[in-house]
N, C-alpha and C. Protein backbone atom coordinates (compact mmCIF):
# COMPACT_ATOMS: atom_id res chain seq x y z
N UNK A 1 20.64 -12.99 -3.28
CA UNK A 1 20.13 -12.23 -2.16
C UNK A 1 18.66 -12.56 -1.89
N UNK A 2 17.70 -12.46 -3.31
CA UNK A 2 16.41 -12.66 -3.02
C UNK A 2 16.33 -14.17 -2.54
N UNK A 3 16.70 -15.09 -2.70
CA UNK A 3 16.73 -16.85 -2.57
C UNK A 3 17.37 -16.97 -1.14
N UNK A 4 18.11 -16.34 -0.77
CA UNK A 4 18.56 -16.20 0.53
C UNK A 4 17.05 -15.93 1.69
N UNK A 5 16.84 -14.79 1.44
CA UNK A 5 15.36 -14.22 2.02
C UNK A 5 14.41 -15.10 2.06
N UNK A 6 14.04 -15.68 1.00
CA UNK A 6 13.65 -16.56 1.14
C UNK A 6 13.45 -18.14 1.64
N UNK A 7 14.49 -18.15 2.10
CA UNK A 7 14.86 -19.40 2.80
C UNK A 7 14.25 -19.00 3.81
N UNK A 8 15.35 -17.83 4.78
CA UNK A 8 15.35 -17.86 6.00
C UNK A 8 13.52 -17.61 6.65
N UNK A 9 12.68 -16.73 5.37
CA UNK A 9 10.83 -17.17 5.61
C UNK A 9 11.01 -18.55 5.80
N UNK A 10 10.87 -18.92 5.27
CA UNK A 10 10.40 -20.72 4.66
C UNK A 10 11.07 -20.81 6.53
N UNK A 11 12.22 -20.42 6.95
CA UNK A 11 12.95 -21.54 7.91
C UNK A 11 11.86 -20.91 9.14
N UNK A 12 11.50 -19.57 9.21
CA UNK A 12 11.02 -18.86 10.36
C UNK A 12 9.49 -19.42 10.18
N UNK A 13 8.88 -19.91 9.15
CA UNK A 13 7.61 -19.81 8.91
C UNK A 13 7.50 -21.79 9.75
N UNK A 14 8.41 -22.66 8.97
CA UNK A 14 8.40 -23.70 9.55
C UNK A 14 8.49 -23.79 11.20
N UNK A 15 9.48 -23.28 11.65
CA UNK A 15 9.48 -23.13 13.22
C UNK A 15 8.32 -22.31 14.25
N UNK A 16 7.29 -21.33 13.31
CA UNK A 16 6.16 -20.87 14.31
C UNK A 16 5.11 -22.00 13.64
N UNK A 17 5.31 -22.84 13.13
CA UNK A 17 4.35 -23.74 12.89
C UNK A 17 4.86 -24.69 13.75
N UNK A 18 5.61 -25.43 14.12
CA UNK A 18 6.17 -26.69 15.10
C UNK A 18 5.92 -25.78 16.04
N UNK A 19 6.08 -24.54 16.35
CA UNK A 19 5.76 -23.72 17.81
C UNK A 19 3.89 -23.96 18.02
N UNK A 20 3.18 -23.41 16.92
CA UNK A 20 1.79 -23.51 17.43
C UNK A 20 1.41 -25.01 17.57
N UNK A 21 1.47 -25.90 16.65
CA UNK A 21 1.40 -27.40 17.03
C UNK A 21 1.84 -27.41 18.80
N UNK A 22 2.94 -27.04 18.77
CA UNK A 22 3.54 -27.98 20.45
C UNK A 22 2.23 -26.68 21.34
N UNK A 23 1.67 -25.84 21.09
CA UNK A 23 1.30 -24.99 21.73
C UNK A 23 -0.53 -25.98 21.77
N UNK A 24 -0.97 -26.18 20.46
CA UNK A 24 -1.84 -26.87 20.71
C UNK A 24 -2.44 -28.66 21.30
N UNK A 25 -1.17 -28.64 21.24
CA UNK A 25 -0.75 -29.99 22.48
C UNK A 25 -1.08 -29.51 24.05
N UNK A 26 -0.64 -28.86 24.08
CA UNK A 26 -0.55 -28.62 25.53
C UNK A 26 -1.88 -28.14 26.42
N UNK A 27 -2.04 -27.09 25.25
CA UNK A 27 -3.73 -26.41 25.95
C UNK A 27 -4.84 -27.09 25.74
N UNK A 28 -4.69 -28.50 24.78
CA UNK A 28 -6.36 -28.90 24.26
C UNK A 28 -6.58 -29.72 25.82
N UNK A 29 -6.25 -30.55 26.68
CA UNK A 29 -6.69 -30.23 27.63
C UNK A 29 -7.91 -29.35 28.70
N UNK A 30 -7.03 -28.06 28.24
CA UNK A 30 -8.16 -27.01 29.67
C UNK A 30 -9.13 -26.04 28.06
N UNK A 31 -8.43 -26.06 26.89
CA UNK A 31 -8.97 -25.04 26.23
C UNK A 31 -9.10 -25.89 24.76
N UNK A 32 -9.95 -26.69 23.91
CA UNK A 32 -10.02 -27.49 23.09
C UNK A 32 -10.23 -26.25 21.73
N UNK A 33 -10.48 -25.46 21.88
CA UNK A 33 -11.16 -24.25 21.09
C UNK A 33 -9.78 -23.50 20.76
N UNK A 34 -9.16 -23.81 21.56
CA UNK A 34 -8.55 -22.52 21.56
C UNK A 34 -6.37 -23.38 20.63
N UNK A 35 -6.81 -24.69 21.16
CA UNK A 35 -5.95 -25.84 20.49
C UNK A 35 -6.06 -25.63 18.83
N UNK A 36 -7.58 -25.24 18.97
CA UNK A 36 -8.18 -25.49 17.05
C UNK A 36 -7.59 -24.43 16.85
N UNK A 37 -8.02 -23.30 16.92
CA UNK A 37 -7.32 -22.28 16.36
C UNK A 37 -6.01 -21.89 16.10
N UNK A 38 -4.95 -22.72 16.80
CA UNK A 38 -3.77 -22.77 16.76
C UNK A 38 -3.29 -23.08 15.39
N UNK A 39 -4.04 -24.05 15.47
CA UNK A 39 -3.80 -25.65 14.34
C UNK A 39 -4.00 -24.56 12.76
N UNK A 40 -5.58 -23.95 12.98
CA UNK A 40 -5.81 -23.36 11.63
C UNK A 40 -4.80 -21.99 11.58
N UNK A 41 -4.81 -21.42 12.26
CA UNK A 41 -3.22 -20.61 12.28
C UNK A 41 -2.05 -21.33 11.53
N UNK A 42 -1.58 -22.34 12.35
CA UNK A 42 -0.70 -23.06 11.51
C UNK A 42 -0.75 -23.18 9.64
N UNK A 43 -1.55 -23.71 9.68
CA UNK A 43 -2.72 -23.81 8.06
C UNK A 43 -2.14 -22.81 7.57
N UNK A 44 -2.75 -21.91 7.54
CA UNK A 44 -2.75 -20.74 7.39
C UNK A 44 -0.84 -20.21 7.05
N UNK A 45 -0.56 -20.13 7.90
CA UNK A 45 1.23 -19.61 8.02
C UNK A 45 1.83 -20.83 6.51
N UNK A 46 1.37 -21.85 6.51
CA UNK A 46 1.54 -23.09 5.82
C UNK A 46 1.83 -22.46 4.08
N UNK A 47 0.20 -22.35 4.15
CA UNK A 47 0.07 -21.72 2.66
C UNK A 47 0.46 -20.49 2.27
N UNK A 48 0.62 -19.53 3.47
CA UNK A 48 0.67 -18.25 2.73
C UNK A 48 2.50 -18.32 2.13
N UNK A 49 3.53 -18.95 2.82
CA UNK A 49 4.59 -19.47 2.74
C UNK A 49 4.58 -20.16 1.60
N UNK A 50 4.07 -20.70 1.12
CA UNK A 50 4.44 -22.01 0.52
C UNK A 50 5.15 -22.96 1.03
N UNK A 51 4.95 -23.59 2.31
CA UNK A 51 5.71 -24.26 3.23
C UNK A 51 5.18 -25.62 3.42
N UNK A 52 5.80 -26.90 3.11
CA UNK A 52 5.31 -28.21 3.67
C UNK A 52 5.07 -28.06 4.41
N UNK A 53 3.96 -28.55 5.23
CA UNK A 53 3.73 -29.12 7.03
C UNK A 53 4.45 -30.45 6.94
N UNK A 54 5.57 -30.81 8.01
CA UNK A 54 5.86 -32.19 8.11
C UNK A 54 4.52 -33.22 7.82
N UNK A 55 5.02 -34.29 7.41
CA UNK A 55 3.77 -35.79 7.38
C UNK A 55 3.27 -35.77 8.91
N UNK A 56 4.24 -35.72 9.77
CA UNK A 56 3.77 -35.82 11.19
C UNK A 56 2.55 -34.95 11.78
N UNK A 57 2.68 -33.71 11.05
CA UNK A 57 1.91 -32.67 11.53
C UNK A 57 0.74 -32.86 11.27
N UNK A 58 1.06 -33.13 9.55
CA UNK A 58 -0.34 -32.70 9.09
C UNK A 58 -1.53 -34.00 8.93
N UNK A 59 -0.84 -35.10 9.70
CA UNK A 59 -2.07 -36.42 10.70
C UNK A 59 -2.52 -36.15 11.21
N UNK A 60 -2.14 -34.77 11.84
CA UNK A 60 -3.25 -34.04 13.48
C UNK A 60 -4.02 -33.52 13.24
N UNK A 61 -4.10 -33.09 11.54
CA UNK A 61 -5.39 -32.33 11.38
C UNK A 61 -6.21 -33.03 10.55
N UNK A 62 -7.72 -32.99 11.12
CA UNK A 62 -9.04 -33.39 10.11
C UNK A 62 -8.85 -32.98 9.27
N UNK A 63 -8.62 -33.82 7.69
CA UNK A 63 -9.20 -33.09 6.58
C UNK A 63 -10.58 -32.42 6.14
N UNK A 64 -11.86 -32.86 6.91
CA UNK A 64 -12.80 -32.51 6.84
C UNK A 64 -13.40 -31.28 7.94
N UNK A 65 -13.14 -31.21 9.15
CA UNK A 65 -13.39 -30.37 9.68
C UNK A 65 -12.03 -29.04 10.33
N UNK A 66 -10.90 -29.72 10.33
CA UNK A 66 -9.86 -28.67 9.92
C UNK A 66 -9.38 -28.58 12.07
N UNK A 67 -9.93 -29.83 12.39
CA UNK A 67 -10.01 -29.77 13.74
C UNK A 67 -7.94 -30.19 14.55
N UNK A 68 -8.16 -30.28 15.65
CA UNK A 68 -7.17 -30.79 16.28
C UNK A 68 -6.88 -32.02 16.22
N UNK A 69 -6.54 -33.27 16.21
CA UNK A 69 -6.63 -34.01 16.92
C UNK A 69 -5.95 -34.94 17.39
N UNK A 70 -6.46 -35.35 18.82
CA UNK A 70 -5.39 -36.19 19.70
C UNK A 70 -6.16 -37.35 19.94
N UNK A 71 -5.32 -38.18 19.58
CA UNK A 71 -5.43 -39.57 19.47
C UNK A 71 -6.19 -39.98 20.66
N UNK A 72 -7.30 -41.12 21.43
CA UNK A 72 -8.16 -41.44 22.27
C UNK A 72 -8.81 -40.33 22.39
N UNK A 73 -8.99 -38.90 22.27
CA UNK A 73 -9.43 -38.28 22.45
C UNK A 73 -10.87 -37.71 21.87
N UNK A 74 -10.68 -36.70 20.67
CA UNK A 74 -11.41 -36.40 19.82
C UNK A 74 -11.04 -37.38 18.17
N UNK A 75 -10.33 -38.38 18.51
CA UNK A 75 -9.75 -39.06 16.87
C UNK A 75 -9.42 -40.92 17.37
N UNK A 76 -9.76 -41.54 16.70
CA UNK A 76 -9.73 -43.13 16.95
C UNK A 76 -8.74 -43.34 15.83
N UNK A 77 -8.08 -44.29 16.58
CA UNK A 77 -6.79 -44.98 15.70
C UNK A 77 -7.07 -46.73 15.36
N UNK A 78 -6.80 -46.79 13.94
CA UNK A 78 -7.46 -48.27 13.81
C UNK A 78 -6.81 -48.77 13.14
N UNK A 79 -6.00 -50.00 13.18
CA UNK A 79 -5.23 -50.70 11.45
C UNK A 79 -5.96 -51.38 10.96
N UNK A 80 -6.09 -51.86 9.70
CA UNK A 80 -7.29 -52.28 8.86
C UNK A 80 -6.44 -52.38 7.59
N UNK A 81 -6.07 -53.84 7.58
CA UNK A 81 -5.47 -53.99 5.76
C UNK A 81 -4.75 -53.10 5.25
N UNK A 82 -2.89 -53.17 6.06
CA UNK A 82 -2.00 -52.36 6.14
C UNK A 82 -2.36 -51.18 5.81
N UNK A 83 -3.58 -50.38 6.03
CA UNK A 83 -3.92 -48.92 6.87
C UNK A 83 -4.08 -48.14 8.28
N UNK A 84 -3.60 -47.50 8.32
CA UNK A 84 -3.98 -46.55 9.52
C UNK A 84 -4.76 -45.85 8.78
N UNK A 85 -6.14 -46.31 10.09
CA UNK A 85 -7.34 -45.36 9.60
C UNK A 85 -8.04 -44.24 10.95
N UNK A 86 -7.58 -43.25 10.55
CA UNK A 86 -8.08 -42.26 11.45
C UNK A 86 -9.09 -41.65 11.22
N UNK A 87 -10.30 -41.63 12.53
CA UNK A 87 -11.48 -41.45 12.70
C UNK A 87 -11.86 -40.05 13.42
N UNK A 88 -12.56 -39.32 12.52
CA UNK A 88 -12.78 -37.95 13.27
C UNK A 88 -13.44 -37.92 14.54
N UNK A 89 -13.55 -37.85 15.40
CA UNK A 89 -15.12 -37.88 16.33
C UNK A 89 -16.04 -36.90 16.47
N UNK A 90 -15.16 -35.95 16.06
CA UNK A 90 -15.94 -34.68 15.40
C UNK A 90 -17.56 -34.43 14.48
N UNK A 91 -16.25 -34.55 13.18
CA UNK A 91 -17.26 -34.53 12.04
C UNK A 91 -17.65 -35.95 11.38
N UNK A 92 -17.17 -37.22 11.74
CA UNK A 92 -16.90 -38.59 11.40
C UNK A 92 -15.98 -38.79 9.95
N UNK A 93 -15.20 -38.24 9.49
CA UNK A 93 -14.26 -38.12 8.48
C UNK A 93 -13.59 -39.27 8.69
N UNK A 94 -13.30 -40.28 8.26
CA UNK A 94 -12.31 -41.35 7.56
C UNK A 94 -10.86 -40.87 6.87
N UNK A 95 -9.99 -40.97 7.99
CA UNK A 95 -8.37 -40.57 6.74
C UNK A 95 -7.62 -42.10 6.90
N UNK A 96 -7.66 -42.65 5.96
CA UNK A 96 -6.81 -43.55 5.98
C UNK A 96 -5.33 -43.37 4.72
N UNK A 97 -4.27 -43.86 5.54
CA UNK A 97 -3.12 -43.86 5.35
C UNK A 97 -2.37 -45.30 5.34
N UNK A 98 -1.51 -45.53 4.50
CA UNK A 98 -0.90 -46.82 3.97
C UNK A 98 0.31 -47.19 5.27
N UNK A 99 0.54 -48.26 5.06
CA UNK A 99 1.75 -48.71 5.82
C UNK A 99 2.54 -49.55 5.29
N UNK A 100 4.05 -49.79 5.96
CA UNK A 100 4.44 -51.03 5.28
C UNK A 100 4.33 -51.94 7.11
């Protein structure tokens, strides 16, 4: 019963997190502030869960400043010696990630 309950968190907690992501897609546009806060919401719902963020997700966020980000935008995309290296424009944070 209790492992049951627990799923269906974990399943509700994952889906308002893919909800605020697609939510901070949409508004960083007219409201960039208001995109961030989504994101750290997300965060937030993440840990208190104990819930993976997909790999996908959690590329969108600065590790250093905890920001949004969308690619040409506020974040530079670069390959460099089978890495993807993503550039804050923010705070200037370096995340690089492997490839095959």
């Amino acid at each position: 019963m209790r492992r049951r309950r627990r799923e269906v968190i974990k399943k509700i907690a994952n889906e308002r997190i893919q909800i605020l992501f697609r939510l901070a897609e949409e508004e960083f546009d007219k409201h960039p502030e208001r995109s961030h806060r989504y994101v750290s919401l997300a965060r937030k719902i993440s840990m208190r869960h104990r819930v993976r963020m997909p790999k996908w997700l959690k590329r969108r966020i600065c590790k250093g400043c905890g920001r949004f980000l969308v690619y040409g935008k506020n974040a530079r995309v670069r390959l460099k010696n089978r890495r993807t290296c993503i550039t804050c424009l923010e705070c200037g944070r370096v995340m690089r990630y492997p490839y095959k």
